[in-house]
Protein backbone atom coordinates (compact mmCIF):
# COMPACT_ATOMS: atom_id res chain seq x y z
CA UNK A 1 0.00 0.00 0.00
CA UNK A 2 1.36 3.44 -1.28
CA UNK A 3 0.76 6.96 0.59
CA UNK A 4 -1.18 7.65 -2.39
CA UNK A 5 -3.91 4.87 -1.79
CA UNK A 6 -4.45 6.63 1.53
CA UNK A 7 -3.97 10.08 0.68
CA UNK A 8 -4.19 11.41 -2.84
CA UNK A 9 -1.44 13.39 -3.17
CA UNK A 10 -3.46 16.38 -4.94
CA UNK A 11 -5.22 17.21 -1.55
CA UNK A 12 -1.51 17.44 -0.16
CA UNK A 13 -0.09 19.66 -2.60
CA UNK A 14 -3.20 21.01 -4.83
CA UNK A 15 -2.28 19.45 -7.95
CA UNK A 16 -4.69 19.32 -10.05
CA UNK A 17 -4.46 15.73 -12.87
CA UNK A 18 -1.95 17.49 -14.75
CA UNK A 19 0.66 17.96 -12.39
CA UNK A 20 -0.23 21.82 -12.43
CA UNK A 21 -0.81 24.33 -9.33
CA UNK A 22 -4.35 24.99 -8.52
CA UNK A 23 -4.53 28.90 -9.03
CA UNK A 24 -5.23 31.26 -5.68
CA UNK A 25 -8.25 33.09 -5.52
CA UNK A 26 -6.34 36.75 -5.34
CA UNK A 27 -7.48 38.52 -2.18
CA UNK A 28 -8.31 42.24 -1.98
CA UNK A 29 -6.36 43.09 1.49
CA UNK A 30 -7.15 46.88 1.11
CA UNK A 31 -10.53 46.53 0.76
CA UNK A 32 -11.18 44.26 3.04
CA UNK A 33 -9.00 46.30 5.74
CA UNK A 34 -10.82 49.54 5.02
CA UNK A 35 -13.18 51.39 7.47
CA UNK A 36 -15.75 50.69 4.24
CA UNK A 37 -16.07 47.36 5.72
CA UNK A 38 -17.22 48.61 9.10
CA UNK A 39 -20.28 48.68 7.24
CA UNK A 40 -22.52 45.76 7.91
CA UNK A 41 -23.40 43.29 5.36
CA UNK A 42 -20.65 45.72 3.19
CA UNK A 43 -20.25 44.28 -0.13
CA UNK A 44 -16.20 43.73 -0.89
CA UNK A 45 -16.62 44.91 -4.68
CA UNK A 46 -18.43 48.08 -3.57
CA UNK A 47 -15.81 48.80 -0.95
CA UNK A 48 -13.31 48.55 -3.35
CA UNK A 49 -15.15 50.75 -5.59
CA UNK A 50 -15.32 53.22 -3.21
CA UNK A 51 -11.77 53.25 -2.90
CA UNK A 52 -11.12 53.47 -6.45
CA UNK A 53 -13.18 56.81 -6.71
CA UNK A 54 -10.99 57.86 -3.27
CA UNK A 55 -13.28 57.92 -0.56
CA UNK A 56 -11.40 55.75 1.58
CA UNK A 57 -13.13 56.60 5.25
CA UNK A 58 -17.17 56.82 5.73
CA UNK A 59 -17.23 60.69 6.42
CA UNK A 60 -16.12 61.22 2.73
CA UNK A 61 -19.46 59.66 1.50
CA UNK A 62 -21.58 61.53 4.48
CA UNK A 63 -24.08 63.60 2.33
CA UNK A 64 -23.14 62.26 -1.16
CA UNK A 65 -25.84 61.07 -3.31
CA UNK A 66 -25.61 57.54 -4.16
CA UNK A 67 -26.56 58.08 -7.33
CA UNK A 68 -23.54 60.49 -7.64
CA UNK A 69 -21.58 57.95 -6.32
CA UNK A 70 -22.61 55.56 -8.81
CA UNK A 71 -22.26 57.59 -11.74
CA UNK A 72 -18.10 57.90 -10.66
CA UNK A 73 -17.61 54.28 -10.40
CA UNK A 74 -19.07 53.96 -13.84
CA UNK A 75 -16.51 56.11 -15.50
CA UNK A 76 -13.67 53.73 -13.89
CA UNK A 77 -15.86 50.88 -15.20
CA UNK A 78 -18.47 50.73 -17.28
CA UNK A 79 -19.73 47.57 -16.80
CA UNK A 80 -20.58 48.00 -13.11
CA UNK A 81 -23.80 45.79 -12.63
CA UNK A 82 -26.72 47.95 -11.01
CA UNK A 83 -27.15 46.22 -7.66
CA UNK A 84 -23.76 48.04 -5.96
CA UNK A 85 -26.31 50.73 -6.06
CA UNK A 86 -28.34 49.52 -3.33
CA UNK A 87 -25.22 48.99 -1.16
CA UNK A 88 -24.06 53.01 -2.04
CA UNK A 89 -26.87 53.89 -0.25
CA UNK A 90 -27.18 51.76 2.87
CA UNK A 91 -22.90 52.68 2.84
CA UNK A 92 -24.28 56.22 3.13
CA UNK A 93 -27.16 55.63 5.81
CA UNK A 94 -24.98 54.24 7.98
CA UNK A 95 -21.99 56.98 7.61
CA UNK A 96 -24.85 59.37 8.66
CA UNK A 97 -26.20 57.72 11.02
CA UNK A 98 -24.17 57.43 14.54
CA UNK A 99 -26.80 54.84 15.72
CA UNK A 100 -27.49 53.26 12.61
CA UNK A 101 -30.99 51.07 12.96
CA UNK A 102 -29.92 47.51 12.62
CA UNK A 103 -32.90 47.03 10.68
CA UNK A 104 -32.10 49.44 8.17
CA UNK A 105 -28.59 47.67 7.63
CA UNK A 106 -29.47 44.98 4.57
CA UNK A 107 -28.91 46.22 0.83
CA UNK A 108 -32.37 44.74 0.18
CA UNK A 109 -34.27 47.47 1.84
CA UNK A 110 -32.29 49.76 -0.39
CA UNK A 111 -33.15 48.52 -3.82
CA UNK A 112 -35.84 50.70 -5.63
């Protein structure tokens, strides 16, 4: 009996049948370590949107429209599906709001 009839040796080193190296997902650090992500629920895509268009901290999107927001990150890129929209605004809600309602705090309730 070989280690490989016990372990396959792909699930050791992630080979895939090839003899290749499975691929890591790539990792957005920056966005994920941003105050954006205070936010709850915070979309990682729409946090690194925001830093794209430089607001990096909440009070730089404290009485922005989302909208306005929106239209910026569409410049960068065009193909920007229409649901981050829903997350600009709860973003903004809760940068305005010091005790944001907890209720209030799902991109759902933001959708039009």
């Amino acid at each position: 009996m070989s280690i490989n009839d016990i372990i396959p040796l792909d699930a050791l080193f992630g080979d895939d049948n090839l003899g290749n190296k499975k691929k890591k997902k790539k990792v957005d650090f920056i966005a994920l370590s941003s105050p954006l992500m205070r936010i709850p629920r915070m979309d990682i895509l729409v946090a690194r949107d925001l830093i794209d268009i430089g607001c990096k901290e909440l009070y730089e999107i404290q009485g922005r429209s989302a909208e306005s927001l929106f239209e910026e990150i569409k410049k960068i890129r065009p193909n920007t599906p229409l649901y981050r929209l829903a997350y600009l605004r709860m973003a903004i809600y809760f940068s305005e709001n010091e005790d944001a309602d907890p209720n209030m705090l799902h991109p759902n309730l933001w959708e039009e």
